[in-house]
C-alpha atoms as a PDB file:
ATOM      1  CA  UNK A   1     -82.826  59.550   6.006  1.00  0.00           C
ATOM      2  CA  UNK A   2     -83.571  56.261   7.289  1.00  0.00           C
ATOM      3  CA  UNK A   3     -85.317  55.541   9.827  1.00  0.00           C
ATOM      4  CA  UNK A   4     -84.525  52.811  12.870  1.00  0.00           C
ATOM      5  CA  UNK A   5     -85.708  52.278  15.980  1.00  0.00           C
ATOM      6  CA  UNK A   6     -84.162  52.067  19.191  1.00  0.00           C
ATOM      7  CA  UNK A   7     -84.090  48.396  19.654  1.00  0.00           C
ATOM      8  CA  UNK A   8     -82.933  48.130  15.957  1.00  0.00           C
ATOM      9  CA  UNK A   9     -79.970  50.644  17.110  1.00  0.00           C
ATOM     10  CA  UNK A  10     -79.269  48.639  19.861  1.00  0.00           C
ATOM     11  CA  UNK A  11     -78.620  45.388  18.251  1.00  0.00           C
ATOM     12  CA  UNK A  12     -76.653  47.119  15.474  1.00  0.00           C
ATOM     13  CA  UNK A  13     -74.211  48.734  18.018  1.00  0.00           C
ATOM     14  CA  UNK A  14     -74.382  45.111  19.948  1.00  0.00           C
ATOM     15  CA  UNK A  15     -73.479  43.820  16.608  1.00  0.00           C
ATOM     16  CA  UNK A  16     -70.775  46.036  15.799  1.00  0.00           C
ATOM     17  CA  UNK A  17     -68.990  45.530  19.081  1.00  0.00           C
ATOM     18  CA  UNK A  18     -69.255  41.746  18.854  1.00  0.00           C
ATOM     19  CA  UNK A  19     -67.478  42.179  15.419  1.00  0.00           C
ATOM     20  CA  UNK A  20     -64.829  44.252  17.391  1.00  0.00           C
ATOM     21  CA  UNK A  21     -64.115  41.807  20.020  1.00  0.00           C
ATOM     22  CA  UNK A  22     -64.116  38.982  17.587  1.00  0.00           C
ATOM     23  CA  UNK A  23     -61.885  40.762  15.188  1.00  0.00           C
ATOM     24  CA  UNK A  24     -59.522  41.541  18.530  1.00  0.00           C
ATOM     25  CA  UNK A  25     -59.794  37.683  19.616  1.00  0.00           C
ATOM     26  CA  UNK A  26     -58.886  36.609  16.117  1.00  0.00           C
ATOM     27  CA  UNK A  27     -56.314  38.856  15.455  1.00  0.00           C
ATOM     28  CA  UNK A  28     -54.453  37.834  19.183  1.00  0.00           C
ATOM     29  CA  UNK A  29     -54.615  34.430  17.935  1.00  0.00           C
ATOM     30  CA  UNK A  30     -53.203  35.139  14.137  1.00  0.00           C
ATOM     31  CA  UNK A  31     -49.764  36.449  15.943  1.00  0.00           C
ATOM     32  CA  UNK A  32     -49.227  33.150  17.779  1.00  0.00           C
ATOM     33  CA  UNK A  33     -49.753  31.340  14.908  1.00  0.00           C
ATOM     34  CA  UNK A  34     -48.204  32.950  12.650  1.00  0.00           C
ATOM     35  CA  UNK A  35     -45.061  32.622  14.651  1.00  0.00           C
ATOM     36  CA  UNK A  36     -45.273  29.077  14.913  1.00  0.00           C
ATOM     37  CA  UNK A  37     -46.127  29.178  11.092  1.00  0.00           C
ATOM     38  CA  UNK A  38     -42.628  31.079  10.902  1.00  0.00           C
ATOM     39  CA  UNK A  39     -40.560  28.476  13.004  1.00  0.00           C
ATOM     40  CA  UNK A  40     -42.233  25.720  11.224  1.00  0.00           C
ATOM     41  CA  UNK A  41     -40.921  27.126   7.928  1.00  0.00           C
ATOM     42  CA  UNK A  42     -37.171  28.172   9.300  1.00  0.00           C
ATOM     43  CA  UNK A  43     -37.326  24.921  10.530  1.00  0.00           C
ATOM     44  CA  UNK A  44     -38.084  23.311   7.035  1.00  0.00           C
ATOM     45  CA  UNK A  45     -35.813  25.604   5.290  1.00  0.00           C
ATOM     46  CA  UNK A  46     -32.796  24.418   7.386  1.00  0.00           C
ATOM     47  CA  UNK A  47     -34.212  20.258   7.183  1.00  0.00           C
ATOM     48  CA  UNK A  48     -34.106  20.465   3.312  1.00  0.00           C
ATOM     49  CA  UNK A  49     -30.366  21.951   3.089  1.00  0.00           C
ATOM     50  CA  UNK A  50     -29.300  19.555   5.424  1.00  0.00           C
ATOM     51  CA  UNK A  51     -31.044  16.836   3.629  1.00  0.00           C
ATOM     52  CA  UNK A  52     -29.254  18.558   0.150  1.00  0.00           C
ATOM     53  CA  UNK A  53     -26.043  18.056   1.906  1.00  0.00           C
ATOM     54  CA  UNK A  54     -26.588  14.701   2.761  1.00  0.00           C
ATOM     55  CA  UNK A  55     -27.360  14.237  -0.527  1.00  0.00           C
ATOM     56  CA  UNK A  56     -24.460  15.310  -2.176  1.00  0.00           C
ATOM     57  CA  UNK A  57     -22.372  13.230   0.241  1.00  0.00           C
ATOM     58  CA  UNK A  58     -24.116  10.370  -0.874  1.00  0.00           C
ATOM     59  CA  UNK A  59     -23.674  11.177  -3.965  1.00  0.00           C
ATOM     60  CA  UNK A  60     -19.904  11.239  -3.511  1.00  0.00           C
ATOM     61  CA  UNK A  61     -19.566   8.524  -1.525  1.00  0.00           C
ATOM     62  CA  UNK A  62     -21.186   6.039  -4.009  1.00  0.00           C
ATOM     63  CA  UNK A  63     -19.128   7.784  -6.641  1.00  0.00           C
ATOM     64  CA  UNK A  64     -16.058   7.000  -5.003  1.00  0.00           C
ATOM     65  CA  UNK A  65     -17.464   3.120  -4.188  1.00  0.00           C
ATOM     66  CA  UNK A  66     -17.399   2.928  -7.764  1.00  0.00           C
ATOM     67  CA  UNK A  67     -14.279   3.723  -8.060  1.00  0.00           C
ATOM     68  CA  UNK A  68     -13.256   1.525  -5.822  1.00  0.00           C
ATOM     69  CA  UNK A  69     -14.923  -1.355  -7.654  1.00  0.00           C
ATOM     70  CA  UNK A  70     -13.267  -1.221 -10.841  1.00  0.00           C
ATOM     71  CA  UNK A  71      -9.749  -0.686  -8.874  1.00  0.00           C
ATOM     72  CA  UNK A  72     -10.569  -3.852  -7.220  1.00  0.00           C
ATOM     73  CA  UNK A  73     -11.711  -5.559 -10.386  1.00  0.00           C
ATOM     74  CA  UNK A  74      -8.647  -4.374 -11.924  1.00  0.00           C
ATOM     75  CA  UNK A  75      -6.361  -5.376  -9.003  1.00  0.00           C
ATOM     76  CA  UNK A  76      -7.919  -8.922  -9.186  1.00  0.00           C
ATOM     77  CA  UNK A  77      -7.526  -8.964 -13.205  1.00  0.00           C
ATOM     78  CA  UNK A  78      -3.472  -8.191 -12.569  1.00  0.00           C
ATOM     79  CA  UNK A  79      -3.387 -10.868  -9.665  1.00  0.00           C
ATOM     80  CA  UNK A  80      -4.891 -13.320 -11.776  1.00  0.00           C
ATOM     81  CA  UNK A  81      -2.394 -12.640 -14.390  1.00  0.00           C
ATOM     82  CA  UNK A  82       0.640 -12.705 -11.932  1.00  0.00           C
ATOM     83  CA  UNK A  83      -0.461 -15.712 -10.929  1.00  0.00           C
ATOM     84  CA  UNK A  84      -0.508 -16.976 -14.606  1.00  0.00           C
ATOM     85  CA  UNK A  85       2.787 -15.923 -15.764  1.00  0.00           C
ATOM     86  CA  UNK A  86       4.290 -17.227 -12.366  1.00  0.00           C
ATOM     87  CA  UNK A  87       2.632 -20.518 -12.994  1.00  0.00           C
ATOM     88  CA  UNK A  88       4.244 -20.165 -16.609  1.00  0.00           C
ATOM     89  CA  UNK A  89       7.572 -19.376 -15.650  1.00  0.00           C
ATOM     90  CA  UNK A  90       7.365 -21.967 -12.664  1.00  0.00           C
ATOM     91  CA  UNK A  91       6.574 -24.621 -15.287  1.00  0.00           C
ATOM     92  CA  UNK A  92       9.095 -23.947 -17.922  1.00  0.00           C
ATOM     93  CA  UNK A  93      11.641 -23.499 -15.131  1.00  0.00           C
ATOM     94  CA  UNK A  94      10.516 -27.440 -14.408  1.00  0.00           C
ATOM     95  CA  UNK A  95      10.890 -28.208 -17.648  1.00  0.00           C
ATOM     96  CA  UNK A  96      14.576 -26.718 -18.434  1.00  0.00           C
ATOM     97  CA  UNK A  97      17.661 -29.214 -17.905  1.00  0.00           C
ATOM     98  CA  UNK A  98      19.579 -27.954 -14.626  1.00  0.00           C
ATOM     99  CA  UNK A  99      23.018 -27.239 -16.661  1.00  0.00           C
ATOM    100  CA  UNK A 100      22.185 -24.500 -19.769  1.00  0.00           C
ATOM    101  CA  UNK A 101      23.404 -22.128 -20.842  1.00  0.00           C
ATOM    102  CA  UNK A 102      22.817 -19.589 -19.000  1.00  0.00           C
ATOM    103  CA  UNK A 103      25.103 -21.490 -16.293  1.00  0.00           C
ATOM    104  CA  UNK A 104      27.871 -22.365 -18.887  1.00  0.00           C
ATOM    105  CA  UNK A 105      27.921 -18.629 -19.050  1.00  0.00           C
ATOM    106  CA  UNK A 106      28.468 -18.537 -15.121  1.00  0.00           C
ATOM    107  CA  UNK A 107      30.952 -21.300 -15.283  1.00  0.00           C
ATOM    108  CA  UNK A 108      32.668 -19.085 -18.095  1.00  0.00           C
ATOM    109  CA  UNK A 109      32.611 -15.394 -16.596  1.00  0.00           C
ATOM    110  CA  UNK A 110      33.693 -16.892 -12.859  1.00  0.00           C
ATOM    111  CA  UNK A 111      36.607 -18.458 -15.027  1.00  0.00           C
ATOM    112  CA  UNK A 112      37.561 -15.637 -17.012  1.00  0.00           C
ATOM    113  CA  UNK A 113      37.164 -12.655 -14.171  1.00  0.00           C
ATOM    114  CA  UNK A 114      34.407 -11.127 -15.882  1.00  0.00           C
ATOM    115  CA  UNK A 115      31.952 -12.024 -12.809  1.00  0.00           C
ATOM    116  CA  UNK A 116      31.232  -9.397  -9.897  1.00  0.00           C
ATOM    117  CA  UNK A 117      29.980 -10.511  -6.639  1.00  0.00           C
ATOM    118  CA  UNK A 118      26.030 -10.190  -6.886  1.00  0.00           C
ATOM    119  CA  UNK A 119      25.398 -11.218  -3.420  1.00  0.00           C
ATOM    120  CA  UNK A 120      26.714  -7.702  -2.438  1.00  0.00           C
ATOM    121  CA  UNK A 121      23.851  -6.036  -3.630  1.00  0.00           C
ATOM    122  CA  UNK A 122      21.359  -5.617  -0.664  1.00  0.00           C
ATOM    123  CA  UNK A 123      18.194  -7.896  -1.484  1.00  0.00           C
ATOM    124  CA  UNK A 124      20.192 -10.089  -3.651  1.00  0.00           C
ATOM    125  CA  UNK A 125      22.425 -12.362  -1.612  1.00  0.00           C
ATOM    126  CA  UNK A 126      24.172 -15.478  -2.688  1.00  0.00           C
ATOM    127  CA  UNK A 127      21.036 -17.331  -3.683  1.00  0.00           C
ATOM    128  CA  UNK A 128      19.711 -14.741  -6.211  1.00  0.00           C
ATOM    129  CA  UNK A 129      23.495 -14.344  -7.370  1.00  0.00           C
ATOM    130  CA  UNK A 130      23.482 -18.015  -8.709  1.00  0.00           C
ATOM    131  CA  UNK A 131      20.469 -17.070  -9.690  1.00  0.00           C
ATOM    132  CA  UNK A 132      20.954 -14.037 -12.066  1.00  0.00           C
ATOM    133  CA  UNK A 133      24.268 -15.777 -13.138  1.00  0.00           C
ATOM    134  CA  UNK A 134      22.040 -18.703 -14.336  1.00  0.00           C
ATOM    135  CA  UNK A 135      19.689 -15.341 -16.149  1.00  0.00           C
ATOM    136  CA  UNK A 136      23.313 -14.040 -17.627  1.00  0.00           C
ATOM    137  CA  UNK A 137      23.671 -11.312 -15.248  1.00  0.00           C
ATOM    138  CA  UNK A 138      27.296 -11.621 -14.410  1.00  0.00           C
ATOM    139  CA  UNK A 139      28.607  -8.009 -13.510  1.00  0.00           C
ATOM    140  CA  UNK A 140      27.310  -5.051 -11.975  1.00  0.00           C
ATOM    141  CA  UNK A 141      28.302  -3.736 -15.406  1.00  0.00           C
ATOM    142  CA  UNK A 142      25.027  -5.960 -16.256  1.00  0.00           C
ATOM    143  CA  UNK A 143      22.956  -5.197 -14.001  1.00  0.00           C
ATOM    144  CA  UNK A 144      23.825  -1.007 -14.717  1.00  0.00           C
ATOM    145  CA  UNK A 145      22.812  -1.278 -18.370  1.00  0.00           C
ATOM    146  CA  UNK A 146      19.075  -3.218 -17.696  1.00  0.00           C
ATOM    147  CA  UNK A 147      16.488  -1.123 -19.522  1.00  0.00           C
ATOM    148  CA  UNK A 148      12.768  -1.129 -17.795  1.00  0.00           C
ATOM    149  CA  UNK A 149      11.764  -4.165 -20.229  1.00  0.00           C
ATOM    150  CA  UNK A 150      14.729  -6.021 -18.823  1.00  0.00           C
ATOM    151  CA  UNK A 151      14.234  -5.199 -15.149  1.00  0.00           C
ATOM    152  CA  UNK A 152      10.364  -6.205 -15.849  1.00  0.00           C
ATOM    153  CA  UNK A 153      11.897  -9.540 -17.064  1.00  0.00           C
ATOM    154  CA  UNK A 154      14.219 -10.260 -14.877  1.00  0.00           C
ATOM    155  CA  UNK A 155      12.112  -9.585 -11.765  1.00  0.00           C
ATOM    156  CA  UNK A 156       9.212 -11.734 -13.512  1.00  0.00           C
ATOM    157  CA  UNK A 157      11.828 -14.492 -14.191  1.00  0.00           C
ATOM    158  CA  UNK A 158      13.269 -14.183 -10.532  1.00  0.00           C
ATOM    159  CA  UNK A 159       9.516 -14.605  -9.316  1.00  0.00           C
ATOM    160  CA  UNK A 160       9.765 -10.915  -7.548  1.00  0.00           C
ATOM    161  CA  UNK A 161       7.434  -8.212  -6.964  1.00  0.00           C
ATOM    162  CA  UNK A 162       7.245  -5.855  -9.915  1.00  0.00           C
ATOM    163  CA  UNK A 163       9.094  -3.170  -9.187  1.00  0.00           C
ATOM    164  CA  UNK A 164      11.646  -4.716  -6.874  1.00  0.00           C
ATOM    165  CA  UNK A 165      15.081  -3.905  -8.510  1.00  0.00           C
ATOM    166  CA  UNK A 166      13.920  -0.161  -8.297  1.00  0.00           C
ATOM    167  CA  UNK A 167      12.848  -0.286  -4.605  1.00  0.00           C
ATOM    168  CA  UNK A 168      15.766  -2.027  -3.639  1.00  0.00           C
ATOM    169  CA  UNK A 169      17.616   0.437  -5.903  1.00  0.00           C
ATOM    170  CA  UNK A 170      19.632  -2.128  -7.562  1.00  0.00           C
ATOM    171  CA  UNK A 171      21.302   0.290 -10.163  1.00  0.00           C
ATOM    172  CA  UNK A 172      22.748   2.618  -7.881  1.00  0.00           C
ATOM    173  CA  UNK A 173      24.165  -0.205  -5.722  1.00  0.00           C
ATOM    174  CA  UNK A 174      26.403  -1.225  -8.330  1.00  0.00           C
ATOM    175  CA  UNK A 175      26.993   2.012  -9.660  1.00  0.00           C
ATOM    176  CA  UNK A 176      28.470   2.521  -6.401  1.00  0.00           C
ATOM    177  CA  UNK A 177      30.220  -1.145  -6.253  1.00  0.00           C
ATOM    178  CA  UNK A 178      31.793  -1.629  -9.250  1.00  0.00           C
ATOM    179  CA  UNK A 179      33.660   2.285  -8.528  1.00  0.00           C
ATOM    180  CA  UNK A 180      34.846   0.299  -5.780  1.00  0.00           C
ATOM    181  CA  UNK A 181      32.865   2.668  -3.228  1.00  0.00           C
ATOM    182  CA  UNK A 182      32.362  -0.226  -0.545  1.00  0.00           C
ATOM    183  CA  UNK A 183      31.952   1.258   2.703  1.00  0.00           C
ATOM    184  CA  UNK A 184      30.053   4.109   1.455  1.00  0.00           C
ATOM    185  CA  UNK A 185      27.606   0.897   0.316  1.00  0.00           C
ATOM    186  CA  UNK A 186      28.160  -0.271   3.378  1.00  0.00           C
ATOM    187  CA  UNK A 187      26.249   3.130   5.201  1.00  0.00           C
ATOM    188  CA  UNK A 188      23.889   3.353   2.460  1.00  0.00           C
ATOM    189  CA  UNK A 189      22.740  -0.052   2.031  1.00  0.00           C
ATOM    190  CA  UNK A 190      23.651  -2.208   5.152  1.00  0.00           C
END
């Protein structure tokens, strides 16, 4: 067995409960920390998701600015070429003598009863009659059998809004006119 003496017994047992209470100290210590370490990490955790979601928003949101962009792009492209074909049609308009045919056909159709009275028609009124008599619309008869081509035409050649003989619902307005139906216009349209 081995042999120690008292003093060497002593210091080993002074030893050993120094190691205890230091062990006891650290271990006190560890808890607190680790708690903080815990909050610390919870508090991560929840910074990065929110960061993720941020993300993603950003993500849509420049998505969507994109997509804006090329509408605007392609809104300027058809403005620019509105304002072309306007130009076009303003110019050739200068150019054509004041009497055609177009109002020979007028002159004809008021002659011969064959002409309806245009300026009925809510958004048309007596200046866009003469002026879709001059385009050889005469009747509501006419006006019922435009295709879409035509009412793209005649709208471009009138100078409207694309669009406009359907919004103003042109078609059903003579429908309804040339039945005779004039008061029930009247409520509809007036």
């Amino acid at each position: 067995m081995l042999d120690f003496t008292v003093n060497q017994l002593v210091i080993m047992g002074l030893v050993l409960l120094l190691g205890i209470v230091l062990g006891l100290m650290m271990r006190s210590g560890s808890k607190k920390w680790r708690v903080a370490y815990q909050k610390e990490r919870d508090w991560r955790v929840a910074a990065e998701g929110t960061r993720d979601r941020y993300d993603a928003r950003i993500k849509e949101l420049e998505a969507e600015n994109a997509r804006l962009v090329d509408i605007e792009k392609d809104r300027d492209a058809h403005v620019a070429h509105v304002r072309t074909a306007n130009s076009r049609i303003a110019e050739l308009e200068r150019d054509r003598p004041f009497i055609n045919a177009g109002t020979a056909g007028s002159i004809a159709a008021a002659a011969s009863g064959n002409r309806d009275d245009l300026a009925r028609i809510f958004g048309v009124g007596r200046s866009g009659e003469t002026r879709l008599n001059e385009l050889g619309v005469h009747s509501y008869a006419d006006i019922l059998n435009l295709s879409a081509a035509d009412e793209a035409a005649l709208e471009a050649r009138l100078g409207s809004a694309p669009g406009t003989i359907a919004e103003e619902r042109w078609k059903e307005q003579a429908d309804l006119l040339k039945r005779g139906r004039y008061e029930e216009h009247a409520k509809l349209f007036a």
